[in-house]
C-alpha atoms as a PDB file:
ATOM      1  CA  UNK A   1      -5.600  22.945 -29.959  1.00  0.00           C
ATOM      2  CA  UNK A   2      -7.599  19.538 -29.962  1.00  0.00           C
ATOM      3  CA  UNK A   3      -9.579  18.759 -27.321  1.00  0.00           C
ATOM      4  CA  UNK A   4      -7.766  16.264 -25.319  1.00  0.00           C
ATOM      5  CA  UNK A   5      -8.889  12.906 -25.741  1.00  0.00           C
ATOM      6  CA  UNK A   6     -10.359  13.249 -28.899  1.00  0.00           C
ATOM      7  CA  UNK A   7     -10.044  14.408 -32.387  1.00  0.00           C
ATOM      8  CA  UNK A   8      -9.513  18.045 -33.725  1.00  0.00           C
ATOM      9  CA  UNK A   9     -13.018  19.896 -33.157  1.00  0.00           C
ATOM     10  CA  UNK A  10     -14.446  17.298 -31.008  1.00  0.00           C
ATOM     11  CA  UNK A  11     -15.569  17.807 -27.150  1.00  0.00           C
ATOM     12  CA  UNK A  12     -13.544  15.853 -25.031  1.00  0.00           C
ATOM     13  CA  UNK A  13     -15.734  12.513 -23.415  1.00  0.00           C
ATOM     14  CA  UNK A  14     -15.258  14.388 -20.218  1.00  0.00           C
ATOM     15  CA  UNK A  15     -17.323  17.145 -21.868  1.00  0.00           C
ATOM     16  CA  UNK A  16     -19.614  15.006 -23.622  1.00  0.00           C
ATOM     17  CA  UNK A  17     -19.970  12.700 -20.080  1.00  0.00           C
ATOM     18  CA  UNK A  18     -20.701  16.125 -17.711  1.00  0.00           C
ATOM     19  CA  UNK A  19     -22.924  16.895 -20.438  1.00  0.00           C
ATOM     20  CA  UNK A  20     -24.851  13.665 -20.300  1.00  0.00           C
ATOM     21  CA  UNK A  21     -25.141  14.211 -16.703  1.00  0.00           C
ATOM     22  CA  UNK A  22     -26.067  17.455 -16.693  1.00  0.00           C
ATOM     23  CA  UNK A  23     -29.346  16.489 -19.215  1.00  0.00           C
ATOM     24  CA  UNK A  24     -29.800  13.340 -16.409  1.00  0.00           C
ATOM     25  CA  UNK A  25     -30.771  15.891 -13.923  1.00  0.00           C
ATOM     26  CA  UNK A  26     -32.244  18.253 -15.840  1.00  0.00           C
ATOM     27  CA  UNK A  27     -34.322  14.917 -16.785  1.00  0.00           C
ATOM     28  CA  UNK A  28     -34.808  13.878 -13.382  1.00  0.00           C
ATOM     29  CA  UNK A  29     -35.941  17.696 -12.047  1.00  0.00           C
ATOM     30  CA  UNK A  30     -38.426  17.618 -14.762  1.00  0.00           C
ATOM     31  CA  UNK A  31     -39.611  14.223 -13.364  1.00  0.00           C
ATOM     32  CA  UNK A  32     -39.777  15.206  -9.982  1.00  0.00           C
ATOM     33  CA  UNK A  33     -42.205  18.152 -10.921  1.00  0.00           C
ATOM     34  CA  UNK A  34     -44.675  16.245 -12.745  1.00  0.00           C
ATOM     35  CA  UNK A  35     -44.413  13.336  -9.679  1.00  0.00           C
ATOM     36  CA  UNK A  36     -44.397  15.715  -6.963  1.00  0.00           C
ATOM     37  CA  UNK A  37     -48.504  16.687  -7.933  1.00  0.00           C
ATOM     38  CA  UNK A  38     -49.763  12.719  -7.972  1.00  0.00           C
ATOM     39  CA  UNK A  39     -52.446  12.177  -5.942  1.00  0.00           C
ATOM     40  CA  UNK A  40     -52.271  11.024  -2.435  1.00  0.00           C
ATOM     41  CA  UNK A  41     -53.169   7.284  -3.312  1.00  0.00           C
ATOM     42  CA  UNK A  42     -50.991   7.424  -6.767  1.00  0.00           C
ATOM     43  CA  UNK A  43     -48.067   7.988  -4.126  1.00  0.00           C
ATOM     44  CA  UNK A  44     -49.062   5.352  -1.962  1.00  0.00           C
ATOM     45  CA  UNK A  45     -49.103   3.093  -4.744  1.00  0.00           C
ATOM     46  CA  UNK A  46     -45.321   4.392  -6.140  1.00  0.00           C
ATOM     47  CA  UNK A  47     -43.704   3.657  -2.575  1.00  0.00           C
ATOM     48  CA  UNK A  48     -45.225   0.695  -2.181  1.00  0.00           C
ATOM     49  CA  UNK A  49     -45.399  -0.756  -5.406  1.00  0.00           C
ATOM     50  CA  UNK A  50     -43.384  -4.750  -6.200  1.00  0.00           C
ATOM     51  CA  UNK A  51     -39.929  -4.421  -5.325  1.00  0.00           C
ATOM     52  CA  UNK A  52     -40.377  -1.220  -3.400  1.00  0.00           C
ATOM     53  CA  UNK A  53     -38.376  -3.069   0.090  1.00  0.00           C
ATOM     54  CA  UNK A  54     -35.163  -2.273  -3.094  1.00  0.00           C
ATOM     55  CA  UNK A  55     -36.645   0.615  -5.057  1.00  0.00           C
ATOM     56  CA  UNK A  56     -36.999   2.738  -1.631  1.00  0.00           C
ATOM     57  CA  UNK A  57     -33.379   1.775  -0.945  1.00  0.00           C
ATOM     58  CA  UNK A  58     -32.542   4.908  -2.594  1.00  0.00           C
ATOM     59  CA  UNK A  59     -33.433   7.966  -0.520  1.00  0.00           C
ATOM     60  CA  UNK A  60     -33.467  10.122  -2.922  1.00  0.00           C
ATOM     61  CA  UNK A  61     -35.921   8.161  -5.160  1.00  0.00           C
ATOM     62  CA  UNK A  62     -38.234   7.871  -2.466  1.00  0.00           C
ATOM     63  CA  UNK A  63     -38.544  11.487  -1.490  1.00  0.00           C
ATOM     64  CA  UNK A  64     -38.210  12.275  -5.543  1.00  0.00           C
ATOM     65  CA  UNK A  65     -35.119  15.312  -5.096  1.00  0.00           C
ATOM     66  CA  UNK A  66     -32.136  16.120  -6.714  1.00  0.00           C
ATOM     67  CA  UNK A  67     -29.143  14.534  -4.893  1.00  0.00           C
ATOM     68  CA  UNK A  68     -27.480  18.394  -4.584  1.00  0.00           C
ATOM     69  CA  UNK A  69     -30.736  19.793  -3.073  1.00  0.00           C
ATOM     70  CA  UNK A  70     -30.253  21.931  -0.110  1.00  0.00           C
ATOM     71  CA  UNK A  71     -31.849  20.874   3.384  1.00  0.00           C
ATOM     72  CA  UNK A  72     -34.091  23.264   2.756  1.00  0.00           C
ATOM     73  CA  UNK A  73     -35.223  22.008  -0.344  1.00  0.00           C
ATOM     74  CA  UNK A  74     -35.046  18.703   1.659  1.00  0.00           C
ATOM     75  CA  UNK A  75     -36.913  19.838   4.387  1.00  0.00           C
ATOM     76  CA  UNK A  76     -39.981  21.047   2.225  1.00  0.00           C
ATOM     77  CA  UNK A  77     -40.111  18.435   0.211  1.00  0.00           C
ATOM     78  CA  UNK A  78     -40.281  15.478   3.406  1.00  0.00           C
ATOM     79  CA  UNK A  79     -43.489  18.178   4.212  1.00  0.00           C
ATOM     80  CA  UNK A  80     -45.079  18.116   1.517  1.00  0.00           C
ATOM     81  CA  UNK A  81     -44.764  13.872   0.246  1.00  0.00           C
ATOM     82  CA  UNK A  82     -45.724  13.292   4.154  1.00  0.00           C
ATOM     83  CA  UNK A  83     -48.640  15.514   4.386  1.00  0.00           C
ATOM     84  CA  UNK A  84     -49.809  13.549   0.979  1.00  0.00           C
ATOM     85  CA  UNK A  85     -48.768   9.862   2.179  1.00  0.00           C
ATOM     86  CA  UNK A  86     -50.033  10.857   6.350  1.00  0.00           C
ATOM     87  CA  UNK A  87     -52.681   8.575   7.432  1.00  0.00           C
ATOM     88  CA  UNK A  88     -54.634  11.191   8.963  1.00  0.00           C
ATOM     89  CA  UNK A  89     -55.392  12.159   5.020  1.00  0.00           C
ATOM     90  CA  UNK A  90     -55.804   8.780   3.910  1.00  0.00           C
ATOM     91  CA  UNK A  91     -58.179   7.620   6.325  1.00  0.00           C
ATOM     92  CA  UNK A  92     -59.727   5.506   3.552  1.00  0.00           C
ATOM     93  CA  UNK A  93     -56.459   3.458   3.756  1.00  0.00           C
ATOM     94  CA  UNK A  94     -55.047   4.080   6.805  1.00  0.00           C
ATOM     95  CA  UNK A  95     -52.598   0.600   7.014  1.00  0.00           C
ATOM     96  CA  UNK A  96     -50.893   1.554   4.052  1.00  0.00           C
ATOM     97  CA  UNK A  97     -50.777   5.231   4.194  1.00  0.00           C
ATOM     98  CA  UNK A  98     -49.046   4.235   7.676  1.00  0.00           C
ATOM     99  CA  UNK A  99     -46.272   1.903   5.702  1.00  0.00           C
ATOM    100  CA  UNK A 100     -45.650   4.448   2.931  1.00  0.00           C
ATOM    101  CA  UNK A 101     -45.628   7.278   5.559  1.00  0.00           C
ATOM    102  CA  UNK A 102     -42.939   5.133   7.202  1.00  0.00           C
ATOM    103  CA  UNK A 103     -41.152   4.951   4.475  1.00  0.00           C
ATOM    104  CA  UNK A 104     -40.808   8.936   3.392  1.00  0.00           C
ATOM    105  CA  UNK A 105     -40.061   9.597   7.458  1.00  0.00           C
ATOM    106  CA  UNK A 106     -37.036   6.904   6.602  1.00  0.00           C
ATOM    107  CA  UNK A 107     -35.147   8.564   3.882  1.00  0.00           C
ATOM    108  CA  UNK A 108     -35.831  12.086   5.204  1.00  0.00           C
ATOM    109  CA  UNK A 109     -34.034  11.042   8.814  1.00  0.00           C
ATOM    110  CA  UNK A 110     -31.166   8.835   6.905  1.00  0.00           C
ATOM    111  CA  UNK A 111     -30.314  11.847   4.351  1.00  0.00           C
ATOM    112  CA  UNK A 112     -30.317  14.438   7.767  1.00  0.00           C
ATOM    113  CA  UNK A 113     -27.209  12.392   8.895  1.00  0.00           C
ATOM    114  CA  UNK A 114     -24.112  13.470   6.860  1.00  0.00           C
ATOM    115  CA  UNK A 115     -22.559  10.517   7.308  1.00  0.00           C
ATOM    116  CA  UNK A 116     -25.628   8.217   5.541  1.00  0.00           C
ATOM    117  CA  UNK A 117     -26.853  10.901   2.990  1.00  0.00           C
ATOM    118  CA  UNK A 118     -22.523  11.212   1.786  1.00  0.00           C
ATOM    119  CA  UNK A 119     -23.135   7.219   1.301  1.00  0.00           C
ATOM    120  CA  UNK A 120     -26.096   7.402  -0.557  1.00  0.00           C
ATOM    121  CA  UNK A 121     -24.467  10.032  -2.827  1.00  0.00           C
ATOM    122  CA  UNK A 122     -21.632   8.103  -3.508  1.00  0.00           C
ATOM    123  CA  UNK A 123     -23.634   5.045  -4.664  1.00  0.00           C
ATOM    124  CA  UNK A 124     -25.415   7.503  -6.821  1.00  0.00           C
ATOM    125  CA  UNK A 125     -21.906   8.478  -7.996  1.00  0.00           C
ATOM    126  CA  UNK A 126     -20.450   5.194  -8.510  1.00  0.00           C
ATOM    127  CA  UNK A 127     -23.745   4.044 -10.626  1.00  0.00           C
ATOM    128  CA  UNK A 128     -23.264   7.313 -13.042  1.00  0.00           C
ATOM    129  CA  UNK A 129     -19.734   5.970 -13.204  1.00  0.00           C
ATOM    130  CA  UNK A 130     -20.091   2.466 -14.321  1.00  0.00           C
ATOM    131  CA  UNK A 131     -22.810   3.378 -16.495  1.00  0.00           C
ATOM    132  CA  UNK A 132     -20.313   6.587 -18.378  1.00  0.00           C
ATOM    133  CA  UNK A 133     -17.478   3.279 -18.010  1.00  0.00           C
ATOM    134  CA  UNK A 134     -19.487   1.457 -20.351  1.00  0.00           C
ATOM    135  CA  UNK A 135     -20.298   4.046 -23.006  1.00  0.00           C
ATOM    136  CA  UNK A 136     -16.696   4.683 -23.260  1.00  0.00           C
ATOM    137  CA  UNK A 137     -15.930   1.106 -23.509  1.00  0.00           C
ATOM    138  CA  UNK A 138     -18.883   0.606 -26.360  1.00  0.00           C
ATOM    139  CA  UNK A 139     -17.385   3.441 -27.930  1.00  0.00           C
ATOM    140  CA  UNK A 140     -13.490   2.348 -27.953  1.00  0.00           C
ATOM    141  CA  UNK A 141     -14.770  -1.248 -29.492  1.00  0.00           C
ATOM    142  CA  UNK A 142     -16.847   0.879 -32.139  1.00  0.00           C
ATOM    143  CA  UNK A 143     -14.093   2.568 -32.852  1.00  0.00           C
ATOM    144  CA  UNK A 144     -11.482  -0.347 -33.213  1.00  0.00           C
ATOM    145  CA  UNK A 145     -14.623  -1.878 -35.459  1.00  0.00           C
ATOM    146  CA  UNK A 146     -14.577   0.944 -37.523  1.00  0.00           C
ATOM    147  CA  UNK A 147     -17.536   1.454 -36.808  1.00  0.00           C
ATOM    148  CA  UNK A 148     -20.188   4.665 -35.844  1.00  0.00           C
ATOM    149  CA  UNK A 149     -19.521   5.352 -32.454  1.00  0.00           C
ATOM    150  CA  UNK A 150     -23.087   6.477 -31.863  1.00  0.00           C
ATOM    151  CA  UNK A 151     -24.737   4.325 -28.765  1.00  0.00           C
ATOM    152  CA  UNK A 152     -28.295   4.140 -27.250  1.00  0.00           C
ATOM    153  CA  UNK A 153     -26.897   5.919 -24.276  1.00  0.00           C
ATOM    154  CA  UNK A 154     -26.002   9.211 -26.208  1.00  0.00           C
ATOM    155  CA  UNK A 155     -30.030   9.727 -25.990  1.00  0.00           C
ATOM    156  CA  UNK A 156     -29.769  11.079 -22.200  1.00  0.00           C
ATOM    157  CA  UNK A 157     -33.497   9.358 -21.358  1.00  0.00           C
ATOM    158  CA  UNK A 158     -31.733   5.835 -22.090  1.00  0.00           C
ATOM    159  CA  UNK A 159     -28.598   7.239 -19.913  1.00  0.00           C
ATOM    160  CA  UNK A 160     -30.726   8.170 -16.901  1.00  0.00           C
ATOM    161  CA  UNK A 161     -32.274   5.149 -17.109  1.00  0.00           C
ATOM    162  CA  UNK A 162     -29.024   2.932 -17.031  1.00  0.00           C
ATOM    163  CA  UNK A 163     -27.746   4.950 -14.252  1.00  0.00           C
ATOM    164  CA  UNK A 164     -31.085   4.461 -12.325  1.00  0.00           C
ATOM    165  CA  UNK A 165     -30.704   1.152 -13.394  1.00  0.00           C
ATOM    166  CA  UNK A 166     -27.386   0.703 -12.165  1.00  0.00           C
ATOM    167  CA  UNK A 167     -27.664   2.915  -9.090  1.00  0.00           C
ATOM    168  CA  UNK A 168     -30.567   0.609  -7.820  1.00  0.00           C
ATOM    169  CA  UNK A 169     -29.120  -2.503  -8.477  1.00  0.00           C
ATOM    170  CA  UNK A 170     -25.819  -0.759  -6.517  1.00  0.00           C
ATOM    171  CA  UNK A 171     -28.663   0.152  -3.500  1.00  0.00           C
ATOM    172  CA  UNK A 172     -29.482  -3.648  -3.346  1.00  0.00           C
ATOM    173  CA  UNK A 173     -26.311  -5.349  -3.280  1.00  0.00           C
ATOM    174  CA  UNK A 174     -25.530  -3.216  -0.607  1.00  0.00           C
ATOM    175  CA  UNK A 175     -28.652  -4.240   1.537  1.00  0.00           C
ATOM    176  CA  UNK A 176     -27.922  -7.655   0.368  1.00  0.00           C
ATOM    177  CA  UNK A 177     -24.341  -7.671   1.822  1.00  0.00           C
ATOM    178  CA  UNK A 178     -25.719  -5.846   5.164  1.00  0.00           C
ATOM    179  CA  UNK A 179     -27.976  -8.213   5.980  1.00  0.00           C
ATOM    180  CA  UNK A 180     -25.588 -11.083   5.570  1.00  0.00           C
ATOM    181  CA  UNK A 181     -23.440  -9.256   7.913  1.00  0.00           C
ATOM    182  CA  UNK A 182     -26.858  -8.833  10.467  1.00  0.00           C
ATOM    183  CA  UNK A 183     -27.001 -12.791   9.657  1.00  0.00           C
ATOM    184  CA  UNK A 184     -23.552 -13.712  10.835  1.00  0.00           C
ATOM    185  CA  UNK A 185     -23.269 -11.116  13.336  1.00  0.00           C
ATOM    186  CA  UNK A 186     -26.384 -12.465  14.998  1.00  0.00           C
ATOM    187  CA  UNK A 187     -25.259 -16.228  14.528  1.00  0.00           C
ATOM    188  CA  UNK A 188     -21.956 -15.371  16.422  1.00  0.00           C
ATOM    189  CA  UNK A 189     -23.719 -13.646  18.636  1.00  0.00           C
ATOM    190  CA  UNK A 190     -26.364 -16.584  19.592  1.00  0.00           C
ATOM    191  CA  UNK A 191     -23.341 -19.111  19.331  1.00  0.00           C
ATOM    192  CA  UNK A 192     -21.292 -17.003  21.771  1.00  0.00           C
ATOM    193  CA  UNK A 193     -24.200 -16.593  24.063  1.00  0.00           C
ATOM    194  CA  UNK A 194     -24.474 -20.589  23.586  1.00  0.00           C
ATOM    195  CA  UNK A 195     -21.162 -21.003  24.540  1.00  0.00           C
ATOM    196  CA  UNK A 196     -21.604 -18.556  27.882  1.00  0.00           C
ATOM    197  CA  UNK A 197     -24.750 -20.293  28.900  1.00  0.00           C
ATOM    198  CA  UNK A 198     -22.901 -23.885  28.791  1.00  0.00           C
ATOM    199  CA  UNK A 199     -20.274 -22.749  30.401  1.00  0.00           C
ATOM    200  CA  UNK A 200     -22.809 -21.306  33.560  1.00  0.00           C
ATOM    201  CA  UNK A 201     -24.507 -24.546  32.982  1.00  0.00           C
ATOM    202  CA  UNK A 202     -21.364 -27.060  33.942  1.00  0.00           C
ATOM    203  CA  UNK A 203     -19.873 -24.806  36.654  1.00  0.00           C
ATOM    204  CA  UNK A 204     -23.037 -24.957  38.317  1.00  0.00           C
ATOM    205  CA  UNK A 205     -22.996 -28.617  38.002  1.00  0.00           C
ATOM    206  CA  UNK A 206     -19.844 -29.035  38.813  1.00  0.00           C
ATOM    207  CA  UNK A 207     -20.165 -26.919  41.997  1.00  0.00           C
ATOM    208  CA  UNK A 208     -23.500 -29.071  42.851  1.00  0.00           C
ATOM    209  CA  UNK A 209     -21.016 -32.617  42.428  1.00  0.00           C
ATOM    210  CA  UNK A 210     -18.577 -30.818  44.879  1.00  0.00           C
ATOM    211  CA  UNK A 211     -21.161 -29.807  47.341  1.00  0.00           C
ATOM    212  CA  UNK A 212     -22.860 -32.890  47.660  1.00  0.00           C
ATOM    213  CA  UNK A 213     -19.526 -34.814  47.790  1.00  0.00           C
ATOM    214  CA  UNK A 214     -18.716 -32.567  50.827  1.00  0.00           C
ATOM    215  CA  UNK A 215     -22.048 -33.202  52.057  1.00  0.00           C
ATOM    216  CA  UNK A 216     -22.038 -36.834  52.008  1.00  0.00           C
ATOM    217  CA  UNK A 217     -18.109 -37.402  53.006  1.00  0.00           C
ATOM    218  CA  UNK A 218     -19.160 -37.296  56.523  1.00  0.00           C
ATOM    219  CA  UNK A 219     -21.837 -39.872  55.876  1.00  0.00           C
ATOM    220  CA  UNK A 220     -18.970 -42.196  54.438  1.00  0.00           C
ATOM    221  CA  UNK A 221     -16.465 -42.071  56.700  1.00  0.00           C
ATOM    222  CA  UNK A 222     -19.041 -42.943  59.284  1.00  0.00           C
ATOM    223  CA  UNK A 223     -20.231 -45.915  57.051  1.00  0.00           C
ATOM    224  CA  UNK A 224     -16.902 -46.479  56.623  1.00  0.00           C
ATOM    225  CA  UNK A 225     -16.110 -46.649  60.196  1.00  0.00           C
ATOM    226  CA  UNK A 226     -19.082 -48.763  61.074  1.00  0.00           C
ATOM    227  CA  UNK A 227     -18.045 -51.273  58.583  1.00  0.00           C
ATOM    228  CA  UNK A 228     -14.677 -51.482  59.807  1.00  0.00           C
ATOM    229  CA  UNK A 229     -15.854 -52.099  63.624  1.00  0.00           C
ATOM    230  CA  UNK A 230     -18.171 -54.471  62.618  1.00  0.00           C
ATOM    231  CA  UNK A 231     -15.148 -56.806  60.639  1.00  0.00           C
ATOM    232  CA  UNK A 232     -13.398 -56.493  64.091  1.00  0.00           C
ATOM    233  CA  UNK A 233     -16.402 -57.697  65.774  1.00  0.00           C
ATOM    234  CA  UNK A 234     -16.473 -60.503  63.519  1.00  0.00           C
ATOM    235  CA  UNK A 235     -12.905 -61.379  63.653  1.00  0.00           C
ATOM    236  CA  UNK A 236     -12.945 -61.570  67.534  1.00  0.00           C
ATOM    237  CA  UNK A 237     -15.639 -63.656  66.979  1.00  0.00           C
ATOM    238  CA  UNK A 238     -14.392 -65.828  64.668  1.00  0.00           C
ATOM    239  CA  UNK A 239     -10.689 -66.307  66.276  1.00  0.00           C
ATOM    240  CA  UNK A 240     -12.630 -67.580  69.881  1.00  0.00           C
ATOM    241  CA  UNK A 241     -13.964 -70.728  68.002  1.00  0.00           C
ATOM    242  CA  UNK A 242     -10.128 -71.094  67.047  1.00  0.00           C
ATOM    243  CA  UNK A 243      -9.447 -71.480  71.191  1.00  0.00           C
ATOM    244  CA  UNK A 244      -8.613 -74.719  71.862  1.00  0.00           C
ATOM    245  CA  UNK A 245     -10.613 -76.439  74.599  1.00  0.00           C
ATOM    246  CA  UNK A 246      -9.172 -76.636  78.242  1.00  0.00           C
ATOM    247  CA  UNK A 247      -7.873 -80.069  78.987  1.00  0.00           C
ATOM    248  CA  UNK A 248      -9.516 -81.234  82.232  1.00  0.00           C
ATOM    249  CA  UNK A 249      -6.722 -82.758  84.742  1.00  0.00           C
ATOM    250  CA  UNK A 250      -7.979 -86.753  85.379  1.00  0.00           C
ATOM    251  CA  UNK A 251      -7.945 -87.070  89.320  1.00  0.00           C
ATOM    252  CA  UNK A 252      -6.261 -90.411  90.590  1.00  0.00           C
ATOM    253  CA  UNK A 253      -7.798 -92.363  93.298  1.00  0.00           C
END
């Protein structure tokens, strides 16, 4: 029976893809062995190297493991990088042994939390995808060319390095995205806290209008009073120069 997907005799892309990713890690394990004896300083220098605020993104490139390791595995490798990066063994260059410590003690805590370590997988997962996607696609319009189907990416050092590629650019979008979520979270948050403090600000004012008013209503109706005594005062005044004189009687002799 032919393989599905393909011709008579040929290994399914399914077959061909698990294969590919089977050589990645195989790849990647044999990478991890020769990293995991650089000296102290050379892994100073790898976490901390340009870009490293995106490269140490991924978790599991920082602490150089196998996504599928156990947390044992996990365990003894976070002991052994941190005993390398600790400042206590870099005294030479404590500052940045400090920073790249920080770093290791990062991905080790964020990949101990099932929740964080199953989304770091899946990014993994979903850069191995779009990288196989591809392939396939290259290998469909080869095909419809009539053309060799044979790609770059068949060579599994140029696939692990588009996935690692991809996965990393994945890591950074992500970041990017969460931090323009912190951005706008903490704009609402100062605009709302804005708003609250305004709102404070006029009732206070307004109850500082009322009080005085109250304070001083007393002190107006008195004024109040006192001018309206005084314009009776006046008017008396003014209505006896009105009087006509008394008429003196003559007296006959």
């Amino acid at each position: 029976m032919a393989a599905a997907g393909g011709e008579p005799g040929e290994p399914s892309s399914q077959n061909v893809s698990d294969e590919l990713f089977q050589n990645f890690y195989t790849e990647v394990k044999q990478i991890e062995k020769r990293d995991s004896v650089l000296t102290s300083k050379q892994q100073i220098d790898r976490l901390l190297r340009p870009g490293s605020s995106y490269f140490n993104l991924n978790p599991f490139e920082v602490l150089q493991i196998d996504p599928e390791a156990t947390d044992d595995e996990l365990k003894k490798r976070f002991r052994a990088l941190s005993i390398l990066v600790h400042p206590d063994k870099n005294q030479d260059d404590p500052d940045r042994a400090q920073k790249a410590f920080e770093v290791v003690d990062k991905s080790y805590k964020l990949l101990l939390e099932p929740e964080q370590k199953k989304r770091a997988v899946d990014v993994i997962q979903a850069g191995k995808e779009y990288v196989e996607h591809m392939v396939k696609q290259k290998k469909k319009q080869l095909k419809k060319d009539g053309k060799s189907q044979d790609v770059e990416e068949d060579d599994p050092e140029v696939f692990r390095q588009a996935v690692y590629k991809q996965t990393m650019k994945l890591f950074a979008e992500l970041e990017i995205k969460r931090k323009e979520r912190e951005a706008k979270d903490m704009h609402e948050r100062k605009r709302a806290r804005e708003e609250e403090i305004e709102t404070a600000e006029k009732a206070k004012r307004d109850r500082e209008w009322q009080k005085n008013f109250e304070e001083s209503r007393d002190g107006r109706v008195d004024s109040w009073r006192t001018f309206q005594s005084k314009g009776k005062s006046k008017e008396k005044k003014s209505r006896s120069f009105l009087k006509p004189p008394k008429v003196k009687m003559e007296q006959r002799e």
